[in-house]
PDB file of N, CA and C in Angstrom:
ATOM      1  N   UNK A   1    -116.890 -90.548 130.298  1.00  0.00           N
ATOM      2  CA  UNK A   1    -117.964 -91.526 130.344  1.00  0.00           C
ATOM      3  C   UNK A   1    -117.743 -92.522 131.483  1.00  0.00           C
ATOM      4  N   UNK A   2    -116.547 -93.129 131.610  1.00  0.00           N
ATOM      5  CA  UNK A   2    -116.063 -93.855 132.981  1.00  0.00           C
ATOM      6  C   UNK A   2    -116.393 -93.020 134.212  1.00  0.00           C
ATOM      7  N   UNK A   3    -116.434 -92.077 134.113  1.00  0.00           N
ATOM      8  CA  UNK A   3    -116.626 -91.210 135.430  1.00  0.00           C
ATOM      9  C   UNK A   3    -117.628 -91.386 136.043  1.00  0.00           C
ATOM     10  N   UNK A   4    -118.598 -90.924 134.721  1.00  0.00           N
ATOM     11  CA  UNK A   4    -119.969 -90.982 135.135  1.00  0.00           C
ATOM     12  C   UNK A   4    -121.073 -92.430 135.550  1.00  0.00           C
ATOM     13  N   UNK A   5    -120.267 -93.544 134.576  1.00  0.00           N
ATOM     14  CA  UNK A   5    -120.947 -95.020 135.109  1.00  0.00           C
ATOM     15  C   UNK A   5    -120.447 -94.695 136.898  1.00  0.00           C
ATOM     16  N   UNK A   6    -119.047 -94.460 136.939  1.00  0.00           N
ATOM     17  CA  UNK A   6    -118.837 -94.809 138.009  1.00  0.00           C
ATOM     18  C   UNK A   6    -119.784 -93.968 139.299  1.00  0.00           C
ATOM     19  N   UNK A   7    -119.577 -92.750 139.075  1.00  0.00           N
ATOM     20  CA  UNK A   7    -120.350 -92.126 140.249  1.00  0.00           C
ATOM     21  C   UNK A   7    -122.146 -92.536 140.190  1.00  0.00           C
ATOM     22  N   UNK A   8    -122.588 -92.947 139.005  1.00  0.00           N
ATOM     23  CA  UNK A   8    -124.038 -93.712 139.017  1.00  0.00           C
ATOM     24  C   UNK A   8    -124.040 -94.761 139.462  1.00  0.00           C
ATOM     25  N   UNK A   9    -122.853 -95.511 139.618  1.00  0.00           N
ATOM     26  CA  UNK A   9    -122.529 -96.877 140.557  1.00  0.00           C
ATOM     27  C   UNK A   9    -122.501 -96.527 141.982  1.00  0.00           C
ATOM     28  N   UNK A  10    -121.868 -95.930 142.187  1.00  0.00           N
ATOM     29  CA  UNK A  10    -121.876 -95.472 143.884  1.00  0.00           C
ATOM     30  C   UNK A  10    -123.501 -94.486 144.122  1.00  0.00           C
ATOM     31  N   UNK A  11    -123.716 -94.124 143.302  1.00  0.00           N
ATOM     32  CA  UNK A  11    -125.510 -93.854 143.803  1.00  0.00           C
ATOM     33  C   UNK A  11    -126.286 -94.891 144.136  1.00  0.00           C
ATOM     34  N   UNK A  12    -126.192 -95.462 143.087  1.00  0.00           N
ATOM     35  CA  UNK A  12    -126.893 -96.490 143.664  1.00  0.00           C
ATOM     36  C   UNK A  12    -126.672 -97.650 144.684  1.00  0.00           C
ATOM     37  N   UNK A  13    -125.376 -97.666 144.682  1.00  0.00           N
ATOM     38  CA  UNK A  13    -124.930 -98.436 145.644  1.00  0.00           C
ATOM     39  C   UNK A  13    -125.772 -97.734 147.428  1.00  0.00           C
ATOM     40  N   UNK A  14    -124.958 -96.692 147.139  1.00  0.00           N
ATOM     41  CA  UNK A  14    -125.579 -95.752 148.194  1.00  0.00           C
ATOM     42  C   UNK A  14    -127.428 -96.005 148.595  1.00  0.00           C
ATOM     43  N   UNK A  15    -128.153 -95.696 147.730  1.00  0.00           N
ATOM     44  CA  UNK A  15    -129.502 -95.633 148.037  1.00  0.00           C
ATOM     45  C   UNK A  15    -129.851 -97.057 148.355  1.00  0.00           C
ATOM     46  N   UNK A  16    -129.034 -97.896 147.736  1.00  0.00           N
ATOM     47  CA  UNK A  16    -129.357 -99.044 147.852  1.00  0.00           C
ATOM     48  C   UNK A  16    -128.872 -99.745 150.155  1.00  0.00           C
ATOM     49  N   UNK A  17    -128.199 -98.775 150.591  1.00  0.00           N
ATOM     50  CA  UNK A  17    -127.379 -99.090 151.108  1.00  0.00           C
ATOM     51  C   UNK A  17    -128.450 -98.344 152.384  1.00  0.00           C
ATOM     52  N   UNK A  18    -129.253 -97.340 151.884  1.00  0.00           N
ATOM     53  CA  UNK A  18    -129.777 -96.546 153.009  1.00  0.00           C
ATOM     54  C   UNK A  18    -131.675 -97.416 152.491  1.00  0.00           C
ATOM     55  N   UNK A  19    -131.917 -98.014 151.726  1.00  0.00           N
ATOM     56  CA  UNK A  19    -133.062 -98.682 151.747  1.00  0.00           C
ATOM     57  C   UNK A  19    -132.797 -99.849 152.876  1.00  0.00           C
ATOM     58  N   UNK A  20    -131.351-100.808 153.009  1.00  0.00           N
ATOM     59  CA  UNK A  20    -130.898-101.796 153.642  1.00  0.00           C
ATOM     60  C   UNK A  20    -131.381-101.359 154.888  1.00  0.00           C
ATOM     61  N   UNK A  21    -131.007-100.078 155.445  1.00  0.00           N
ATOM     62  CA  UNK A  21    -130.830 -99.663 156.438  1.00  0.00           C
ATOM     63  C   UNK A  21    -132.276 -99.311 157.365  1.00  0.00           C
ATOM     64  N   UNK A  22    -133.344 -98.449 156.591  1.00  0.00           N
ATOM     65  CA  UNK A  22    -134.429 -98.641 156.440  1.00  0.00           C
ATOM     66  C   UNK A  22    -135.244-100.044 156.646  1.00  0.00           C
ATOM     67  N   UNK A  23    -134.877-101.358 155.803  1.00  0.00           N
ATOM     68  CA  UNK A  23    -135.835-102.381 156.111  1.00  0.00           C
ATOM     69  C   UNK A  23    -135.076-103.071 157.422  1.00  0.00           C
ATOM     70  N   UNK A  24    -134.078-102.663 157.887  1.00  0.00           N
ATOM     71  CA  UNK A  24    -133.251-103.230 158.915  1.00  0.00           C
ATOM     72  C   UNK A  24    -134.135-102.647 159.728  1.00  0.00           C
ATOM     73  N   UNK A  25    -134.413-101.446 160.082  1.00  0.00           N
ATOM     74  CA  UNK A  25    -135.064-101.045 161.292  1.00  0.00           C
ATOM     75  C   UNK A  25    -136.551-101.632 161.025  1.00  0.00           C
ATOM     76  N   UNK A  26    -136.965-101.563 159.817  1.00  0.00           N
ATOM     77  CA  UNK A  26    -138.653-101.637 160.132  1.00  0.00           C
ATOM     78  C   UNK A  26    -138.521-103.706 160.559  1.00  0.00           C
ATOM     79  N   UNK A  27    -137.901-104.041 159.722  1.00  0.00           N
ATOM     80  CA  UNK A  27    -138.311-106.106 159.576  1.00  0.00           C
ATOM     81  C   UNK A  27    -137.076-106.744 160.525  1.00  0.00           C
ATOM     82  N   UNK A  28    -135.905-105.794 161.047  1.00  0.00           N
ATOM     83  CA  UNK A  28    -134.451-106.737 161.917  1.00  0.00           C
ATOM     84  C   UNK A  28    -133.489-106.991 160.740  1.00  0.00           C
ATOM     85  N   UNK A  29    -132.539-107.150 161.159  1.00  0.00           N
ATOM     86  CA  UNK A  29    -131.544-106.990 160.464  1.00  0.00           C
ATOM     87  C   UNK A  29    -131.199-108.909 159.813  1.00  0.00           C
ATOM     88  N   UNK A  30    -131.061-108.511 158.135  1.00  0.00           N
ATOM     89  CA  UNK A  30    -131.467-109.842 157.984  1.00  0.00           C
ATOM     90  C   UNK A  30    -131.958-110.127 157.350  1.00  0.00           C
ATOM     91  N   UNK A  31    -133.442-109.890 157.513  1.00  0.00           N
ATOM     92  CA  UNK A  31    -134.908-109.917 156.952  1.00  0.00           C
ATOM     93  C   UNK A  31    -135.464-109.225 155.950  1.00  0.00           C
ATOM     94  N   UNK A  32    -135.854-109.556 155.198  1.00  0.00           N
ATOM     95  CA  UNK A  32    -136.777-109.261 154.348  1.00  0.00           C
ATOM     96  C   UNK A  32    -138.213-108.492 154.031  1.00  0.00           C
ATOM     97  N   UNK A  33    -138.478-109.492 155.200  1.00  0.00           N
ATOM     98  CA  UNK A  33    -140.607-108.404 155.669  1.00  0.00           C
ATOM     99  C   UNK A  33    -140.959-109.876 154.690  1.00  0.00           C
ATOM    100  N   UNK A  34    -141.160-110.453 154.081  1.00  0.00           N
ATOM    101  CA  UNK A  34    -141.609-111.780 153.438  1.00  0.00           C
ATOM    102  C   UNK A  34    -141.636-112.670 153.661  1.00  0.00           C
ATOM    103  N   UNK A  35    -140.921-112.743 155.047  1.00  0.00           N
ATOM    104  CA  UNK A  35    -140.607-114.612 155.741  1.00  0.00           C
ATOM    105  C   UNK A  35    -141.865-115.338 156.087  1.00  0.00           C
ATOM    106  N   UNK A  36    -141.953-116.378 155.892  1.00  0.00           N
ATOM    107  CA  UNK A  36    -142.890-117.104 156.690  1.00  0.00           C
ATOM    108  C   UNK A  36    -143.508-116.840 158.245  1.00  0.00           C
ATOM    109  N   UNK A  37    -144.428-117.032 158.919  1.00  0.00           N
ATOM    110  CA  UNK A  37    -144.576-116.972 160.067  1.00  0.00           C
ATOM    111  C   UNK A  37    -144.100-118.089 160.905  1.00  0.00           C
ATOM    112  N   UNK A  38    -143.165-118.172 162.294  1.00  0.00           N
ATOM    113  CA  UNK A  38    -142.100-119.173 162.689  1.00  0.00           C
ATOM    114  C   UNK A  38    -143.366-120.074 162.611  1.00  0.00           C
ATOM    115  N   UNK A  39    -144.607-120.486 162.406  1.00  0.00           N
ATOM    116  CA  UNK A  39    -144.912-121.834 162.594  1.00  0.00           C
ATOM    117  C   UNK A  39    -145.494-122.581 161.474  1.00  0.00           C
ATOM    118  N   UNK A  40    -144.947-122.038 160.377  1.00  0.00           N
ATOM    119  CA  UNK A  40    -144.493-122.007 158.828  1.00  0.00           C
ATOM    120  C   UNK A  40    -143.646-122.356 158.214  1.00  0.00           C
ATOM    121  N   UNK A  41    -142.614-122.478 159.180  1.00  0.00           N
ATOM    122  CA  UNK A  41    -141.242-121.921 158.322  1.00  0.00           C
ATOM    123  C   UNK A  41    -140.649-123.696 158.064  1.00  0.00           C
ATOM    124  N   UNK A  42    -140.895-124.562 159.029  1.00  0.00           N
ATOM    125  CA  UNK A  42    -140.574-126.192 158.816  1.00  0.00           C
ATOM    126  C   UNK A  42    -141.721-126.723 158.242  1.00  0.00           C
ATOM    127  N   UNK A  43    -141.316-127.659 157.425  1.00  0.00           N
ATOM    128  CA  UNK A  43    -142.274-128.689 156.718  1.00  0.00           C
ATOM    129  C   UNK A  43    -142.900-128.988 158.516  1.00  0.00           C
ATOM    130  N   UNK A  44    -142.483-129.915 158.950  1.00  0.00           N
ATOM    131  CA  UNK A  44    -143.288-130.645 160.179  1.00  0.00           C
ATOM    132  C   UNK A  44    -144.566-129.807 160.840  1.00  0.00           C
ATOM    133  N   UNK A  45    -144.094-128.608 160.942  1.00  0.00           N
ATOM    134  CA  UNK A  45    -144.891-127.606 161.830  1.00  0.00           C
ATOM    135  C   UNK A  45    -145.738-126.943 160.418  1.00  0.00           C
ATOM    136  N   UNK A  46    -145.498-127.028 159.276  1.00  0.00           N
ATOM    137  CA  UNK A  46    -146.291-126.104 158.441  1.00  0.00           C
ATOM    138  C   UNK A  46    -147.617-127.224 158.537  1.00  0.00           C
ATOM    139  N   UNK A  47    -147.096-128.701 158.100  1.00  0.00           N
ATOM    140  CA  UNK A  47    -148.101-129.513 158.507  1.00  0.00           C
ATOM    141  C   UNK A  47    -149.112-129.908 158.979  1.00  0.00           C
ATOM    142  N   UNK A  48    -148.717-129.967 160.163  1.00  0.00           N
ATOM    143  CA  UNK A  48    -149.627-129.575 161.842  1.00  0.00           C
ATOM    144  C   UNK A  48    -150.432-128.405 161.105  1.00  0.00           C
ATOM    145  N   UNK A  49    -149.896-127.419 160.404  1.00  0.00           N
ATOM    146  CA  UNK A  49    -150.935-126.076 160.854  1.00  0.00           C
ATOM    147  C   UNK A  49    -151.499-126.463 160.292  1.00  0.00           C
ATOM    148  N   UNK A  50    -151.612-126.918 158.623  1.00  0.00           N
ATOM    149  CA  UNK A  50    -152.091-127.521 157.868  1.00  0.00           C
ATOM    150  C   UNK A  50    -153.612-128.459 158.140  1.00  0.00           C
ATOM    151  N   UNK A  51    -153.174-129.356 158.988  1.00  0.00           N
ATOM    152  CA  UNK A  51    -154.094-130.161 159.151  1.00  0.00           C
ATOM    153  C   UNK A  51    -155.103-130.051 160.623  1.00  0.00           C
ATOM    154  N   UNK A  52    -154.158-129.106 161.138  1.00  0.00           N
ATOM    155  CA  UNK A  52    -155.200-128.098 162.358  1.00  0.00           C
ATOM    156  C   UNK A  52    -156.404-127.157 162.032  1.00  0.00           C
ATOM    157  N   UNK A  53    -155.604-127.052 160.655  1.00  0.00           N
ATOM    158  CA  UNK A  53    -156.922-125.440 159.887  1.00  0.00           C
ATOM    159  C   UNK A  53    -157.796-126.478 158.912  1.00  0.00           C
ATOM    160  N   UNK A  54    -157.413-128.026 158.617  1.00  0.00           N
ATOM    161  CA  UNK A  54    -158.563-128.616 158.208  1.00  0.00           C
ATOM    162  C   UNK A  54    -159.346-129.237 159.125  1.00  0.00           C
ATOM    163  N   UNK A  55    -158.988-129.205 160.278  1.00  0.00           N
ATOM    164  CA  UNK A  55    -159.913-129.933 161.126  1.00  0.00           C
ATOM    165  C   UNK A  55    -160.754-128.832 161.601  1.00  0.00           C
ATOM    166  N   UNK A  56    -160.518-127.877 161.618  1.00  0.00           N
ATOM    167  CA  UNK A  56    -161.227-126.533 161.820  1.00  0.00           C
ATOM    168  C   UNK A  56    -162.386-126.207 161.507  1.00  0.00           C
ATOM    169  N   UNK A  57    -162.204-126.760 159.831  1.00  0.00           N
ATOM    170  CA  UNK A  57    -163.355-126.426 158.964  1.00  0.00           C
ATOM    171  C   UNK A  57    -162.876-125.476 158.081  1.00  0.00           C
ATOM    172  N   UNK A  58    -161.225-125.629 158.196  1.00  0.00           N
ATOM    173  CA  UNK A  58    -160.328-124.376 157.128  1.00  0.00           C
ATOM    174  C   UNK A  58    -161.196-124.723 155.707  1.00  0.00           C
ATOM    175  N   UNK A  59    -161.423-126.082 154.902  1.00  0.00           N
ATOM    176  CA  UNK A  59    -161.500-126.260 154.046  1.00  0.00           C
ATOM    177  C   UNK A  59    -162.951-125.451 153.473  1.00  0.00           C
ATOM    178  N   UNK A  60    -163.639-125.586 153.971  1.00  0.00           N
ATOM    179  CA  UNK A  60    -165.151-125.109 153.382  1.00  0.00           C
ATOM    180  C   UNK A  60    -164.953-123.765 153.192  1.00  0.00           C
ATOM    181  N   UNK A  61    -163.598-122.812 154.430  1.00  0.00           N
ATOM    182  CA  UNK A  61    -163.943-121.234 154.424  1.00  0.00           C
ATOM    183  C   UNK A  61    -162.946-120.955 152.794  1.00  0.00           C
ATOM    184  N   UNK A  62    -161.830-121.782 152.526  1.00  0.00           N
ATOM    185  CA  UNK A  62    -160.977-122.040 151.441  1.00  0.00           C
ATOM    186  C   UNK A  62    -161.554-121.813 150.244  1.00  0.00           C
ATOM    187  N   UNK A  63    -162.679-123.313 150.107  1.00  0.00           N
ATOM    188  CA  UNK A  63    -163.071-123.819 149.051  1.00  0.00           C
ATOM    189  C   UNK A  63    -164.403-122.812 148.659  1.00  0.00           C
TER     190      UNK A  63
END
């Protein structure tokens, strides 16, 4: 029974290890694929966008 947790541990370790590898090439090594866009990612600058897309007329396409 130890045997078998164990080699189901290294499977998955494994698949887990070639999915890593996979989102490394598609998103950079690192990453996720979920991050913010860089002018997102700081309060200060999320701000700005913030109040750039209400001066826009973001709010009416929103609301």
């Amino acid at each position: 029974m130890r045997e078998a947790v164990k080699g189901e541990m290294r499977a998955l370790l494994r698949k887990s290890e070639i999915i890593d590898a996979q989102e490394d090439g598609k998103y950079g090594k690192d990453k996720r694929g979920d991050e913010l866009p860089q002018e997102l990612q700081r309060r200060i600058s999320r701000l700005k966008w913030i109040r750039k897309a209400l001066a826009a007329g973001f709010r009416t396409a929103v609301s």
